[in-house]
N, C-alpha and C. Protein backbone atom coordinates (compact mmCIF):
# COMPACT_ATOMS: atom_id res chain seq x y z
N UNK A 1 -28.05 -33.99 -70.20
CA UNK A 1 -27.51 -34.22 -71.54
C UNK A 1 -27.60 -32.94 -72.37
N UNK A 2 -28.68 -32.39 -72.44
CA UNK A 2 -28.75 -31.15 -73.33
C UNK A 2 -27.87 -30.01 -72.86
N UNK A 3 -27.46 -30.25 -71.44
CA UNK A 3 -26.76 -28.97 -70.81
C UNK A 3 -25.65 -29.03 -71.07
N UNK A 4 -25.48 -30.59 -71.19
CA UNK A 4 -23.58 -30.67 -71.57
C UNK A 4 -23.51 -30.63 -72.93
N UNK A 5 -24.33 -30.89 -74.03
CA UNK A 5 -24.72 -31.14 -75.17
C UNK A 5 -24.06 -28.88 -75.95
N UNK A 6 -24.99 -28.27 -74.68
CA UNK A 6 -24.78 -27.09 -75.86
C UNK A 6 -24.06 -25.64 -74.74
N UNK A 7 -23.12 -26.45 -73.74
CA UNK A 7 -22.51 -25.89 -72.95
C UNK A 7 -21.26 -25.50 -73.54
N UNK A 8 -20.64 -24.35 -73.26
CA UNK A 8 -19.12 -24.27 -73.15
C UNK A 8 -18.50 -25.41 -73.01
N UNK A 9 -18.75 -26.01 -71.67
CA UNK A 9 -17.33 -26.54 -71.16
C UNK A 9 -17.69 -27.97 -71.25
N UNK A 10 -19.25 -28.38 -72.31
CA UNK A 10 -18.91 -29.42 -72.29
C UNK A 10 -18.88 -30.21 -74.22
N UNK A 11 -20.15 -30.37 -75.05
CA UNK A 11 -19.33 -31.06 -76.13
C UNK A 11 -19.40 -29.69 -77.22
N UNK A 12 -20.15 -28.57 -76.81
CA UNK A 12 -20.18 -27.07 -77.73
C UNK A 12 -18.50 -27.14 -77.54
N UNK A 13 -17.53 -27.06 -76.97
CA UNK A 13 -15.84 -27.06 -76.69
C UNK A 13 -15.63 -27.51 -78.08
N UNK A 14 -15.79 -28.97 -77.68
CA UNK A 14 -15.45 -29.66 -79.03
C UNK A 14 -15.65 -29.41 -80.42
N UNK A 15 -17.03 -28.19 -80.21
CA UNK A 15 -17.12 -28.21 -81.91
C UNK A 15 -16.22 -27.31 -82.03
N UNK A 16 -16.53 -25.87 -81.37
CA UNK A 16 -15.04 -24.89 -81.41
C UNK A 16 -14.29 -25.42 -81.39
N UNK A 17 -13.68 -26.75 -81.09
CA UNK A 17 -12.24 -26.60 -81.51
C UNK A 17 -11.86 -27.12 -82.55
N UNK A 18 -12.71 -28.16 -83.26
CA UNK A 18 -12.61 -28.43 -84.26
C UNK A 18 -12.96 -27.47 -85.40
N UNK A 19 -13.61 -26.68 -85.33
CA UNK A 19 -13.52 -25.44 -86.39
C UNK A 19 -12.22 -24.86 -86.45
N UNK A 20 -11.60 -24.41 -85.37
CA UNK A 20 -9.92 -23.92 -84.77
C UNK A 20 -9.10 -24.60 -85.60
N UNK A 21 -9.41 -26.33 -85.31
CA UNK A 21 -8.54 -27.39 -86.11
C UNK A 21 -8.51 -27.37 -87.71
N UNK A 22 -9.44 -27.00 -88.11
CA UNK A 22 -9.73 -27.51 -89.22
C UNK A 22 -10.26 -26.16 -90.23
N UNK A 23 -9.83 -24.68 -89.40
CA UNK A 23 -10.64 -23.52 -90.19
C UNK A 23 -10.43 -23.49 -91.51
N UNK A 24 -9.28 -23.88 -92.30
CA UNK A 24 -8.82 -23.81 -93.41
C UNK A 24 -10.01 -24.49 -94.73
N UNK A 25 -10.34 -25.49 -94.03
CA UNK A 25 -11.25 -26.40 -95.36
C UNK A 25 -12.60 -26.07 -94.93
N UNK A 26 -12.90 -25.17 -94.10
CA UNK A 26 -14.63 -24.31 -93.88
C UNK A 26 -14.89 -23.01 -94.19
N UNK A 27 -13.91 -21.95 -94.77
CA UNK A 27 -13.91 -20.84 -95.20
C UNK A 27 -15.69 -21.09 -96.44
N UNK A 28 -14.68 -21.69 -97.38
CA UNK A 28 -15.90 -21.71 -98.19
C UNK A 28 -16.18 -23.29 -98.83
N UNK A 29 -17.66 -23.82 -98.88
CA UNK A 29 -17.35 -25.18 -99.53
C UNK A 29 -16.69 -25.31 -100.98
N UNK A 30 -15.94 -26.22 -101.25
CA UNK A 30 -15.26 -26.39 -102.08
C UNK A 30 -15.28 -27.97 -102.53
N UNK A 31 -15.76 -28.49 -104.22
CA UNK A 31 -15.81 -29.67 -103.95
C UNK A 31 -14.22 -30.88 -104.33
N UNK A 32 -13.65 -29.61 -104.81
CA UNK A 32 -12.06 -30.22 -104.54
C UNK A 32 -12.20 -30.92 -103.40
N UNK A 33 -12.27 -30.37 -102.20
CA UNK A 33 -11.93 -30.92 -100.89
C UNK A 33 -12.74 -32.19 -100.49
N UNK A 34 -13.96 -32.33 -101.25
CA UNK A 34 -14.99 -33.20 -100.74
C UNK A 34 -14.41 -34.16 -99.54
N UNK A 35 -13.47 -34.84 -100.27
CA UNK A 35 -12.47 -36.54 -99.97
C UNK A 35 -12.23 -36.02 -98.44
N UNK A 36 -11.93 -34.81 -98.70
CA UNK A 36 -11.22 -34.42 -96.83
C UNK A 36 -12.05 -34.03 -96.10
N UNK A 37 -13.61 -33.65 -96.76
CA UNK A 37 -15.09 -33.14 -95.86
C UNK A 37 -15.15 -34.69 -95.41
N UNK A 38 -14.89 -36.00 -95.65
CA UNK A 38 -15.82 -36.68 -95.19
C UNK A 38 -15.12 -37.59 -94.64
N UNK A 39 -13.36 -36.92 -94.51
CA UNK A 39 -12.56 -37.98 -93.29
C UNK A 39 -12.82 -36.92 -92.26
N UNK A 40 -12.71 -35.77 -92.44
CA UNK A 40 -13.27 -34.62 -91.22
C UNK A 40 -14.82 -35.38 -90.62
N UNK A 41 -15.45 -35.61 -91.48
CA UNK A 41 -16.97 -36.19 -90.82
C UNK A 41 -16.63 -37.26 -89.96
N UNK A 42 -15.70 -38.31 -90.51
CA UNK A 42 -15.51 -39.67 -89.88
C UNK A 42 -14.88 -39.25 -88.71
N UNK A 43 -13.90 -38.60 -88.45
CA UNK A 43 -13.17 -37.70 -87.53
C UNK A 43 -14.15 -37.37 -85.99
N UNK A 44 -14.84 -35.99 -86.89
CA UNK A 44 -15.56 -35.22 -85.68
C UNK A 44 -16.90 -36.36 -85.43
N UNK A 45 -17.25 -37.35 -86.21
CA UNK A 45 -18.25 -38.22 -85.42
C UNK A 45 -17.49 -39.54 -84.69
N UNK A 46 -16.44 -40.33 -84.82
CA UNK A 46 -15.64 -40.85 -84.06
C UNK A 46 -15.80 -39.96 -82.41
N UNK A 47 -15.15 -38.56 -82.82
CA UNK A 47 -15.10 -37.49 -81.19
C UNK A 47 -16.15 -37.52 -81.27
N UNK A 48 -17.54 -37.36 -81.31
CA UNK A 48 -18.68 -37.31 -80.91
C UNK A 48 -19.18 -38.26 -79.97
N UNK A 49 -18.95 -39.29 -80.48
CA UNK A 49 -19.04 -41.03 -80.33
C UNK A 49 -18.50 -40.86 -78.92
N UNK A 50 -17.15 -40.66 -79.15
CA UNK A 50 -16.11 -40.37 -77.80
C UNK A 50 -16.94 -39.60 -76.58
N UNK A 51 -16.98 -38.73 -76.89
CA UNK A 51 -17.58 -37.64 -75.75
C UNK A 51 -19.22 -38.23 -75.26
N UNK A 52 -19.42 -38.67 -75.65
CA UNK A 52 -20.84 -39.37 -75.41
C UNK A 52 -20.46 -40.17 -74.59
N UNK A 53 -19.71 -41.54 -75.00
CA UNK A 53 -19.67 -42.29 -74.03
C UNK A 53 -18.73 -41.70 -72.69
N UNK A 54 -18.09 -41.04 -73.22
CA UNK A 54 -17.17 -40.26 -72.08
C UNK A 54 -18.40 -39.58 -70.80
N UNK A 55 -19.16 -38.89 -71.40
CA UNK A 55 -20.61 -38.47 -70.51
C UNK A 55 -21.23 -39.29 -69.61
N UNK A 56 -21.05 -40.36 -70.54
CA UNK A 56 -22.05 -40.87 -69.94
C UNK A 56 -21.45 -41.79 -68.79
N UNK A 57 -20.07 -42.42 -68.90
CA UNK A 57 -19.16 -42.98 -67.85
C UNK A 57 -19.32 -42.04 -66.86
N UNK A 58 -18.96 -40.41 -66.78
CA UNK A 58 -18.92 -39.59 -66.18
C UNK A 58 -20.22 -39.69 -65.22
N UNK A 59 -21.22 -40.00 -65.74
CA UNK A 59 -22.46 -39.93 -65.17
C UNK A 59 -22.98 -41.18 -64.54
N UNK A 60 -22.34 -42.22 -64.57
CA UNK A 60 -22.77 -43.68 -64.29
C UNK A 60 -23.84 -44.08 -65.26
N UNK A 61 -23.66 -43.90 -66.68
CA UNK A 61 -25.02 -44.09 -66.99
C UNK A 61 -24.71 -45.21 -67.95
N UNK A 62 -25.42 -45.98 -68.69
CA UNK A 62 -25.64 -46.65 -69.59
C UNK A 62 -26.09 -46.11 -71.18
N UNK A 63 -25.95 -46.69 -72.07
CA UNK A 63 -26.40 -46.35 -73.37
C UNK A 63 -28.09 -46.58 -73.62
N UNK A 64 -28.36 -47.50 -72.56
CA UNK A 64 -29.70 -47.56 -72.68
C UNK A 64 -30.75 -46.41 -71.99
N UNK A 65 -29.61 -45.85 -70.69
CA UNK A 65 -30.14 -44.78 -70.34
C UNK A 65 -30.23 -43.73 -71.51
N UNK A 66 -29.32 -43.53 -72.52
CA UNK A 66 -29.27 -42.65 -73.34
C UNK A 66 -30.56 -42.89 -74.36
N UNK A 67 -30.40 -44.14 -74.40
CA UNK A 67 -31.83 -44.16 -75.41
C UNK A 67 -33.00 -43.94 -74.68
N UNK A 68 -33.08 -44.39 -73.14
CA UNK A 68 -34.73 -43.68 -72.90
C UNK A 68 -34.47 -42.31 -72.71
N UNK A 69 -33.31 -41.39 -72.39
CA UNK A 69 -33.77 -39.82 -72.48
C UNK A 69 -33.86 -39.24 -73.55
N UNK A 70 -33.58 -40.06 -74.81
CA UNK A 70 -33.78 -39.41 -75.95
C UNK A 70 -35.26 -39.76 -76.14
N UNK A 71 -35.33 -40.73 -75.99
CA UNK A 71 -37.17 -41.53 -75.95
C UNK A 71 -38.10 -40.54 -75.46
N UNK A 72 -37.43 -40.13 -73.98
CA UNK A 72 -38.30 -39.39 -73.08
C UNK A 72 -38.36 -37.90 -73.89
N UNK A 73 -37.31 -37.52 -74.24
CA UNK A 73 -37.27 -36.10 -75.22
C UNK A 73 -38.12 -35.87 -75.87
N UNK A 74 -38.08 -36.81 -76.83
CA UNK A 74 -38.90 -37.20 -78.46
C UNK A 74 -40.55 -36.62 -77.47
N UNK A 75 -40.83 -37.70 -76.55
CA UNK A 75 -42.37 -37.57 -76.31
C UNK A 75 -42.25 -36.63 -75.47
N UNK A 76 -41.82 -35.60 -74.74
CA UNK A 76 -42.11 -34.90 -73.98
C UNK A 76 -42.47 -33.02 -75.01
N UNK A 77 -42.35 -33.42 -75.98
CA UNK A 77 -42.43 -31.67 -77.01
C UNK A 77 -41.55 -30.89 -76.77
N UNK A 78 -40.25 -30.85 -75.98
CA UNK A 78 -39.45 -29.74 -75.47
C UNK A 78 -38.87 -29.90 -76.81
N UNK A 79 -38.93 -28.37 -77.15
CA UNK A 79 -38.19 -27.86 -78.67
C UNK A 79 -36.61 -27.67 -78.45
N UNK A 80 -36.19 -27.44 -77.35
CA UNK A 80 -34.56 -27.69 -77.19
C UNK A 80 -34.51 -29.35 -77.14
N UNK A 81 -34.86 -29.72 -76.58
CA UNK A 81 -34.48 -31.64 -76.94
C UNK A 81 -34.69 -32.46 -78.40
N UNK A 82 -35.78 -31.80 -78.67
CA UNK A 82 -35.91 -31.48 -80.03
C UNK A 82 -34.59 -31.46 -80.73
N UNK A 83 -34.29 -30.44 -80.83
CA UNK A 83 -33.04 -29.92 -81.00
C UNK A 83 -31.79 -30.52 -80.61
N UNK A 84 -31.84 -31.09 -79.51
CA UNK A 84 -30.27 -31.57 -79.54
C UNK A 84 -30.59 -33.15 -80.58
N UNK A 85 -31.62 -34.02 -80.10
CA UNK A 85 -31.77 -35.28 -80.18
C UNK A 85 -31.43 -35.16 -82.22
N UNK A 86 -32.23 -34.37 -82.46
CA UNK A 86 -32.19 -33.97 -84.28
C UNK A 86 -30.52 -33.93 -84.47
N UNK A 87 -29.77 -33.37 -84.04
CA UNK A 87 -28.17 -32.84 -83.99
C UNK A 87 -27.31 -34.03 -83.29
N UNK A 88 -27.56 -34.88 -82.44
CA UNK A 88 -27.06 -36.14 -82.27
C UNK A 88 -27.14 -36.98 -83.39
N UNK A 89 -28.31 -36.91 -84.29
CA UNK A 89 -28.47 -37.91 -84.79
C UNK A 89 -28.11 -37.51 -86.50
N UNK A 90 -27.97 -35.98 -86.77
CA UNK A 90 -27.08 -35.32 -87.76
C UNK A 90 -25.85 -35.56 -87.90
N UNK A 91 -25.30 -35.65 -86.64
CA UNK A 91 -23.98 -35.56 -86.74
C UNK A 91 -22.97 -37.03 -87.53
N UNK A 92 -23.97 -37.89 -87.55
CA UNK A 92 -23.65 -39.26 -88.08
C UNK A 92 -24.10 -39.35 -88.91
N UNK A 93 -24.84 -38.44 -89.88
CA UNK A 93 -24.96 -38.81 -91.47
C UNK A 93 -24.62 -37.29 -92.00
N UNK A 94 -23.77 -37.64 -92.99
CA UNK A 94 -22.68 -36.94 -94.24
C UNK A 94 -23.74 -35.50 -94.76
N UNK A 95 -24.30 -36.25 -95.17
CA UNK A 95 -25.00 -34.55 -95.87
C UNK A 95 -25.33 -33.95 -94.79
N UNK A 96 -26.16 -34.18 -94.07
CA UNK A 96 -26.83 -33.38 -93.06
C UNK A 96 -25.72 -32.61 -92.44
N UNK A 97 -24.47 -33.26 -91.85
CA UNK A 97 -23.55 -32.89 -91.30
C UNK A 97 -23.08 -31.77 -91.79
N UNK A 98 -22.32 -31.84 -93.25
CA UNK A 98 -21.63 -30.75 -93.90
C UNK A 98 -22.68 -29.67 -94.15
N UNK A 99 -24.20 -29.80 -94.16
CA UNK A 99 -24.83 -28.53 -94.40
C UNK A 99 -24.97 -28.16 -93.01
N UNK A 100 -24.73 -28.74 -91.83
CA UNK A 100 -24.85 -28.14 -90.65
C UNK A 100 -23.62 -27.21 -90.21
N UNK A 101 -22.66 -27.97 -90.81
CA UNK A 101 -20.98 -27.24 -89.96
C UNK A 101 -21.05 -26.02 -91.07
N UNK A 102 -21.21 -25.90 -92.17
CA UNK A 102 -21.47 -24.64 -93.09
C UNK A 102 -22.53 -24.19 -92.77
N UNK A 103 -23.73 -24.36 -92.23
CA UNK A 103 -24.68 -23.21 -91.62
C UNK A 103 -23.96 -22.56 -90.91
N UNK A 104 -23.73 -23.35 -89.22
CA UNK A 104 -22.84 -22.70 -87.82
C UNK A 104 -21.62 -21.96 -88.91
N UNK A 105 -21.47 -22.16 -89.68
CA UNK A 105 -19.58 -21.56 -89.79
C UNK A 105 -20.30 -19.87 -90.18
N UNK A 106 -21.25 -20.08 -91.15
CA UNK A 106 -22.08 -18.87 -91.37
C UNK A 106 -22.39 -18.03 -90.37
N UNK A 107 -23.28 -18.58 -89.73
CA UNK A 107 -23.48 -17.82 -88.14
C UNK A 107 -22.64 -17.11 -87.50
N UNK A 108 -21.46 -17.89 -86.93
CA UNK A 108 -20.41 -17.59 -86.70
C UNK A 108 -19.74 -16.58 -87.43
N UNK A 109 -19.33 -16.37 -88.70
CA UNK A 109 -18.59 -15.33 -89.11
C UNK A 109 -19.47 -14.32 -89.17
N UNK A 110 -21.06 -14.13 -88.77
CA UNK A 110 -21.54 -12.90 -88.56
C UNK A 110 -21.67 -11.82 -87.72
C-alpha cells in the first residue's frame, strides 16, 4: 500500500495529474474560488476513493484488509506509514486537504 500510495505509477500519478488538471485554481489561494476548492476536494477524494478500491480489487483484498494494515501501521512506529495512513485520512477532510495541496504545490514550484 505505501509503495503504490507514493509511487509514480501508482496513486502519486493521480495527484500529478490532477495538479496538470486543475493548475489554474492552485497558482495562488484565492478565496473567490473557495466554492470550486471544495468541488475540486469532492472530486480528487471521490478519485481517491476510486483508486483505493481499484488497489485493492487489483490485489484480492478486502476493505477490512485495508483497515488491519492501517491498524498494523498505526502500531508498528514506521514513520512512512505514519505518513501515508495521516494523508489517507487528510485527503477526506476539507481544511486539511487544501493546506496540503498548497503545501505540495509550494514544494513543487521550488
Amino acid at each position: 500500500l505505501k509503495e503504490w500510495l507514493l509511487s509514480e505509477d501508482g496513486f502519486l500519478d493521480t495527484v500529478n495529474t490532477f495538479f496538470v488538471e486543475n493548475k489554474a485554481y492552485f497558482d495562488i489561494y484565492q478565496e473567490e474560488h473557495a466554492l470550486h476548492y471544495t468541488t475540486l476536494h469532492k472530486n480528487f477524494a471521490n478519485k481517491f476513493e476510486s483508486e483505493i478500491q481499484g488497489w485493492l480489487a487489483d490485489e484480492g483484498l478486502q476493505e477490512a484488509h485495508l483497515e488491519a494494515m492501517l491498524q498494523l501501521g498505526r502500531e508498528c512506529g514506521d514513520p512512512e506509514a505514519e505518513l501515508v495512513i495521516d494523508t489517507m485520512l487528510q485527503v477526506m477532510e476539507y481544511d486539511r486537504w487544501i493546506q496540503n495541496i498548497f503545501e505540495i504545490k509550494r514544494r513543487v514550484a521550488e
